[in-house]
N, C-alpha and C. Protein backbone atom coordinates (compact mmCIF):
# COMPACT_ATOMS: atom_id res chain seq x y z
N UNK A 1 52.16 -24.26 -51.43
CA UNK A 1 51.66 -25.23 -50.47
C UNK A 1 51.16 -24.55 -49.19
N UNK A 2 51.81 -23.37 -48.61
CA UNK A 2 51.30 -22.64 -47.60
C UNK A 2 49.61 -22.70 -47.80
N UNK A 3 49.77 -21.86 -49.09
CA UNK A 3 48.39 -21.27 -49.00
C UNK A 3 47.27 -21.73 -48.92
N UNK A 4 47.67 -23.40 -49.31
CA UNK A 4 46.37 -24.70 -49.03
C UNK A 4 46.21 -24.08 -47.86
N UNK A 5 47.03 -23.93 -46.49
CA UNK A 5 46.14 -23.92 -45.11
C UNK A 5 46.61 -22.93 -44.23
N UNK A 6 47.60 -21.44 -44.95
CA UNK A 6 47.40 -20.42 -44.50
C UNK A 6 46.80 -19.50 -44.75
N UNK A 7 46.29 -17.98 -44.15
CA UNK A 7 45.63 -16.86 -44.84
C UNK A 7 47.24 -16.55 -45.22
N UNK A 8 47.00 -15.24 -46.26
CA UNK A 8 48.22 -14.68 -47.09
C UNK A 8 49.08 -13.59 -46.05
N UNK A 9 48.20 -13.30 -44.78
CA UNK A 9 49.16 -12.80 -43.72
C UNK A 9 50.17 -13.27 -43.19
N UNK A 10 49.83 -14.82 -42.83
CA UNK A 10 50.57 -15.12 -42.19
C UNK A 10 51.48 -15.61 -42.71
N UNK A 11 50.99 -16.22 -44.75
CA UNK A 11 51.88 -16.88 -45.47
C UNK A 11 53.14 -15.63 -45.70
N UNK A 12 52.67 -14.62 -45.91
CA UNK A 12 53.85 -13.75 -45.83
C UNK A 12 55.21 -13.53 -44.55
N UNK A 13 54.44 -13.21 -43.26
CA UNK A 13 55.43 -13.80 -42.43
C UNK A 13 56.22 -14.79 -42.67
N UNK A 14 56.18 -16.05 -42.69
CA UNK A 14 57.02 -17.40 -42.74
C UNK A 14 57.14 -17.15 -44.03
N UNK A 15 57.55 -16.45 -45.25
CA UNK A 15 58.04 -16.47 -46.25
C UNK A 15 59.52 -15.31 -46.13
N UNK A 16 58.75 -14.50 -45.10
CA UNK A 16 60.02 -13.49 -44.36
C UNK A 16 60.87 -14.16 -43.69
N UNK A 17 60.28 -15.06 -42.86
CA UNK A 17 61.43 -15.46 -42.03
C UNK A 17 62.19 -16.64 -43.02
N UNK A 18 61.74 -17.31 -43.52
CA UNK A 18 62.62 -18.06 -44.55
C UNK A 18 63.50 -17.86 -44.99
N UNK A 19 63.19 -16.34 -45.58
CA UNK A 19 64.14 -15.19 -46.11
C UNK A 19 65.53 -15.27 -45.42
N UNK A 20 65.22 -14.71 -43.84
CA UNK A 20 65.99 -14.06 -43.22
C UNK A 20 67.07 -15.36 -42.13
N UNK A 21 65.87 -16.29 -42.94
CA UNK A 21 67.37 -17.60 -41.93
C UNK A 21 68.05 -18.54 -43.00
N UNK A 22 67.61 -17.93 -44.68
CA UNK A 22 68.78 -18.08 -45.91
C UNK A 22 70.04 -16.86 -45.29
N UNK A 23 69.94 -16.00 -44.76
CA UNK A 23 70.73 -15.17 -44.77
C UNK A 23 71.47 -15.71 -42.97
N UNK A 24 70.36 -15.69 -41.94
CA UNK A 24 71.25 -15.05 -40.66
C UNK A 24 71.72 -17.05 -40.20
N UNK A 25 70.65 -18.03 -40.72
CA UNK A 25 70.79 -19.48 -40.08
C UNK A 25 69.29 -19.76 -39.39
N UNK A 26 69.15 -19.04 -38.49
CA UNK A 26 67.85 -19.01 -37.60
C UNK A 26 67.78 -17.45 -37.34
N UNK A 27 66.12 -17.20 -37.54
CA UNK A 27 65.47 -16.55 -37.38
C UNK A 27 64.73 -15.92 -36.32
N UNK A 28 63.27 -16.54 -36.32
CA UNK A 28 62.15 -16.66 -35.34
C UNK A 28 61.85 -17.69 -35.22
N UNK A 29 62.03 -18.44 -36.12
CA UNK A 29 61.86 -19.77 -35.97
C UNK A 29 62.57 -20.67 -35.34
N UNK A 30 62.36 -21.24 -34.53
CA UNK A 30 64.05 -22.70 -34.08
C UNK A 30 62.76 -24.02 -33.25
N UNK A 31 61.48 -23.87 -33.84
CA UNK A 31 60.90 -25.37 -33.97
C UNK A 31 59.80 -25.55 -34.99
N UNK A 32 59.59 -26.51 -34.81
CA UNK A 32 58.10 -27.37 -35.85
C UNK A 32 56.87 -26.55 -35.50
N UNK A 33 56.15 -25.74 -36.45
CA UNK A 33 55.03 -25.17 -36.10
C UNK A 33 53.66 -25.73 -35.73
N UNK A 34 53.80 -27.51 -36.27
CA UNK A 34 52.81 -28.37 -35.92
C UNK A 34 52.57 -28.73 -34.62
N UNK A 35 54.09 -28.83 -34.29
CA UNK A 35 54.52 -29.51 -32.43
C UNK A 35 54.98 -28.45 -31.54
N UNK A 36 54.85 -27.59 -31.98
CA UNK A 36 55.31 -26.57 -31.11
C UNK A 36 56.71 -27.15 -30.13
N UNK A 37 57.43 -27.71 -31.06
CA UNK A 37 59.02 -28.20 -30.49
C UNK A 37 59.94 -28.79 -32.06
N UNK A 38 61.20 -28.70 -31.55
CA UNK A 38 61.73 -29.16 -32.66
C UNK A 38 62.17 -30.55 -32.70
N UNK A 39 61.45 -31.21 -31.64
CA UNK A 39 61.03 -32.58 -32.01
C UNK A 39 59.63 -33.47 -32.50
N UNK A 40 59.49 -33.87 -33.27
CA UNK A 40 58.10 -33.66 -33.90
C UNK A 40 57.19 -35.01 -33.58
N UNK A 41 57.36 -35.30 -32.31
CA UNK A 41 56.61 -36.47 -31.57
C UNK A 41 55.27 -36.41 -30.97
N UNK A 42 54.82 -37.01 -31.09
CA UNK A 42 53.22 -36.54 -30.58
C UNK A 42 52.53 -37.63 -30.25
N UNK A 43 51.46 -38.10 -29.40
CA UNK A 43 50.58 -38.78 -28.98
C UNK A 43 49.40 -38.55 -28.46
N UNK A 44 48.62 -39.47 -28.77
CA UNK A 44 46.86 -39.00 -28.09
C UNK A 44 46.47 -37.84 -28.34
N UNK A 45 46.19 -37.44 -29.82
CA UNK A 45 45.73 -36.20 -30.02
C UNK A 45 44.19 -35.67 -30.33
N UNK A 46 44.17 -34.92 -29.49
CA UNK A 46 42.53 -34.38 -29.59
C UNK A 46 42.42 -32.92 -30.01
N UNK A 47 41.54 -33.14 -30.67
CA UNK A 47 41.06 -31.89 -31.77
C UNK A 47 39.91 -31.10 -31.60
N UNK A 48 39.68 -30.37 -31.09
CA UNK A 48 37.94 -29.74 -31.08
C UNK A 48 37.85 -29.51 -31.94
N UNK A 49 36.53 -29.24 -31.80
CA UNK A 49 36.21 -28.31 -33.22
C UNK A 49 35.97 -26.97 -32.81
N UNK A 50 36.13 -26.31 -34.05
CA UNK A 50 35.76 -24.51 -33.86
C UNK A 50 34.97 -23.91 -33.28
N UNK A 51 35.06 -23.03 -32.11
CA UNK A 51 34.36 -22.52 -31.46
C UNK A 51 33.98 -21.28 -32.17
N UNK A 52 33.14 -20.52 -31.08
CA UNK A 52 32.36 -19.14 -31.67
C UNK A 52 33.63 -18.31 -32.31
N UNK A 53 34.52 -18.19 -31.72
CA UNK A 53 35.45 -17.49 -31.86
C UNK A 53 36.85 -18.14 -33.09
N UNK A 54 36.12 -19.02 -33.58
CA UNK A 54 36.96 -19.82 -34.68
C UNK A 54 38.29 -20.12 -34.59
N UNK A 55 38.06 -20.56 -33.09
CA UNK A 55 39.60 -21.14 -32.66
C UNK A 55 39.30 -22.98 -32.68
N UNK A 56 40.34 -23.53 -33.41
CA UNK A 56 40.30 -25.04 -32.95
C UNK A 56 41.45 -25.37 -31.94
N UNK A 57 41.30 -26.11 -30.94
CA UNK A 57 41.99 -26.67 -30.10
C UNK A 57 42.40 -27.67 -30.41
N UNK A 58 44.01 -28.04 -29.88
CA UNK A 58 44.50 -29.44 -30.54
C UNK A 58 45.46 -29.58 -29.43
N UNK A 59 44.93 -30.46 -28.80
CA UNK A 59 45.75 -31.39 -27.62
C UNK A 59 46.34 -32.20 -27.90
N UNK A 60 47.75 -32.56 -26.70
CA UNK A 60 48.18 -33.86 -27.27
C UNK A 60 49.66 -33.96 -26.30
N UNK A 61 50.52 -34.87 -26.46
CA UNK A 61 51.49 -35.12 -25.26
C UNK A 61 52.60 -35.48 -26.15
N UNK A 62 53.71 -35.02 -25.66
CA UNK A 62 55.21 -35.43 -26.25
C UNK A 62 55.58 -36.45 -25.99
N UNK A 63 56.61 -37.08 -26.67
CA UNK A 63 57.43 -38.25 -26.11
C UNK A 63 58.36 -37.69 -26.12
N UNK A 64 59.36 -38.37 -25.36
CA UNK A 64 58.97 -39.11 -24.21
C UNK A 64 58.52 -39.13 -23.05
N UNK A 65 58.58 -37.76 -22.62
CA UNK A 65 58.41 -36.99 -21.43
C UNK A 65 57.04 -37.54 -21.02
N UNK A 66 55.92 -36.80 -22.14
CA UNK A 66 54.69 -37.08 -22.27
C UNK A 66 54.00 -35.59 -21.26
N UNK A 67 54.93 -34.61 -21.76
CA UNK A 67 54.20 -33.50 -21.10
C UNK A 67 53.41 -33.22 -22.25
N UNK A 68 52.15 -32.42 -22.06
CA UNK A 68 50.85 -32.42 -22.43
C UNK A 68 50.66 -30.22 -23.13
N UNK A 69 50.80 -30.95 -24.53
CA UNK A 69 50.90 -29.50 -24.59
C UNK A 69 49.42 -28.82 -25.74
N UNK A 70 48.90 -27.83 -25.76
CA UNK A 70 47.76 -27.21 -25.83
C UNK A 70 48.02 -26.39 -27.48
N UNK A 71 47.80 -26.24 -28.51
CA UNK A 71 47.75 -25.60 -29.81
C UNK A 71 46.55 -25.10 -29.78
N UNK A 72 46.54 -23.67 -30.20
CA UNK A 72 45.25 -22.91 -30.74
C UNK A 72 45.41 -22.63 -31.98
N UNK A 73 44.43 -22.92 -32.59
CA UNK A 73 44.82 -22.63 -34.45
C UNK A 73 43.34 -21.49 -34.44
N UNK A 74 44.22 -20.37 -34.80
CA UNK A 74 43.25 -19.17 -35.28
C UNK A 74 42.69 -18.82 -36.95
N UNK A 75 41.29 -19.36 -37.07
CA UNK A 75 40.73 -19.90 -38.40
C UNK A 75 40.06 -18.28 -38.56
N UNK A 76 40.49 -18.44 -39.81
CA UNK A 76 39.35 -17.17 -40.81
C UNK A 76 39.14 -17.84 -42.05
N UNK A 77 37.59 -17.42 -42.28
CA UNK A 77 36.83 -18.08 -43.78
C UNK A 77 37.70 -16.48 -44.81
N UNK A 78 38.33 -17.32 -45.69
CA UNK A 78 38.87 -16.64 -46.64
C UNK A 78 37.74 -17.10 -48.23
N UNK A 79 38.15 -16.34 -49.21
CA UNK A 79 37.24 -16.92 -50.64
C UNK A 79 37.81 -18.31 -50.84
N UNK A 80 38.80 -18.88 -50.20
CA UNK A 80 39.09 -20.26 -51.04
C UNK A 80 38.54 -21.21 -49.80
N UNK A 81 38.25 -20.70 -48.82
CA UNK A 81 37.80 -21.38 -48.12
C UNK A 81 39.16 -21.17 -46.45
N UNK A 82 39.01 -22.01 -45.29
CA UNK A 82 39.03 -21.60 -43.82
C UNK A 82 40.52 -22.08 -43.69
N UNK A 83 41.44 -20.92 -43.75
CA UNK A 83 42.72 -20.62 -43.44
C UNK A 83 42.84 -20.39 -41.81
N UNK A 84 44.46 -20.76 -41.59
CA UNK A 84 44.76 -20.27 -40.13
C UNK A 84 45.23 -18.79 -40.32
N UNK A 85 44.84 -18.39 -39.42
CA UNK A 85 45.31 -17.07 -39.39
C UNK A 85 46.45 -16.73 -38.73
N UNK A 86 46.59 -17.95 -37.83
CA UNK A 86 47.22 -17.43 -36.52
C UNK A 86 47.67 -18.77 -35.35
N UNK A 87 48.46 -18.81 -35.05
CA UNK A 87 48.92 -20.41 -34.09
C UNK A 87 49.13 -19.73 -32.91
N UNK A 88 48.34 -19.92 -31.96
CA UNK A 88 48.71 -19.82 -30.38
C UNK A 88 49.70 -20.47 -29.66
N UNK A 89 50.77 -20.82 -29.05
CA UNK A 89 51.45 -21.56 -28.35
C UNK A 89 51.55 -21.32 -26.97
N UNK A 90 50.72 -21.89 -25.93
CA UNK A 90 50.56 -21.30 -25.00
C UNK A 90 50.19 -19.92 -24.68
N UNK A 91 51.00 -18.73 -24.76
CA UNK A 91 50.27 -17.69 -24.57
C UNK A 91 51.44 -16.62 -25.95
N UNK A 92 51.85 -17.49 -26.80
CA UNK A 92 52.74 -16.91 -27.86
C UNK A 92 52.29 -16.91 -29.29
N UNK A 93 51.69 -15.40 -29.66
CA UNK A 93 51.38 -16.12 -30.75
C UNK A 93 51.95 -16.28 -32.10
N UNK A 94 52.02 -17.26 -32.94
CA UNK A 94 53.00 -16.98 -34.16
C UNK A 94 53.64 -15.94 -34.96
N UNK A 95 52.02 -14.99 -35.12
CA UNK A 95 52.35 -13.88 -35.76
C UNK A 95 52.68 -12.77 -35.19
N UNK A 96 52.70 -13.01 -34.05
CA UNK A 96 53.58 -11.49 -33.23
C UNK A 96 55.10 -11.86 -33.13
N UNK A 97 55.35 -13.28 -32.89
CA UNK A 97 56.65 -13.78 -33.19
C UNK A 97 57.04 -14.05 -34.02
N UNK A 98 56.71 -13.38 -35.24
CA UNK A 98 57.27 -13.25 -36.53
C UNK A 98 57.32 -12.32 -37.19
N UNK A 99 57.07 -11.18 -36.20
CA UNK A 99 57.02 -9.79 -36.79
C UNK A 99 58.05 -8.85 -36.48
């Protein structure tokens, strides 16, 4: 199921850390990679589309708070077609925090 909408880099990472929080509990991981929190609430979400640099932007605000938080999804055209490569979270990016 990854691989529907990851490249195999990154599907390997999060197959490591999977690994390693069968063994330790938590890992690198300790939220939702969609919400960038481990509460998975969301509202008013806006999506760009891909820029030159094949980043999509995805805005949007928590509940309840309704603080307003920013996703960069880093796209590469693979042969099966346009995988993430890579999730920005503010200035964190997935795959360095999973390495």
């Amino acid at each position: 199921m990854l691989r529907k909408y990851l490249d195999e880099h990154l599907v390997s990472l999060l197959l490591a850390d999977r690994e390693c929080a069968k063994k330790e509990g938590i890992c690198h991981l300790d939220f939702t990679l969609l919400w960038d929190s481990q509460d998975p609430s969301a509202y008013d979400l806006k999506i760009s589309p891909a820029d030159a640099s094949n980043v999509v932007r995805v805005e949007f605000f928590h509940a309840p708070g309704g603080a307003k938080t920013t996703i960069r999804y880093k796209m590469v055209k693979t042969p099966d077609g346009w995988r993430i490569a890579d999730i920005v979270y503010k200035e964190i990016s997935l795959a360095k925090l999973l390495k």
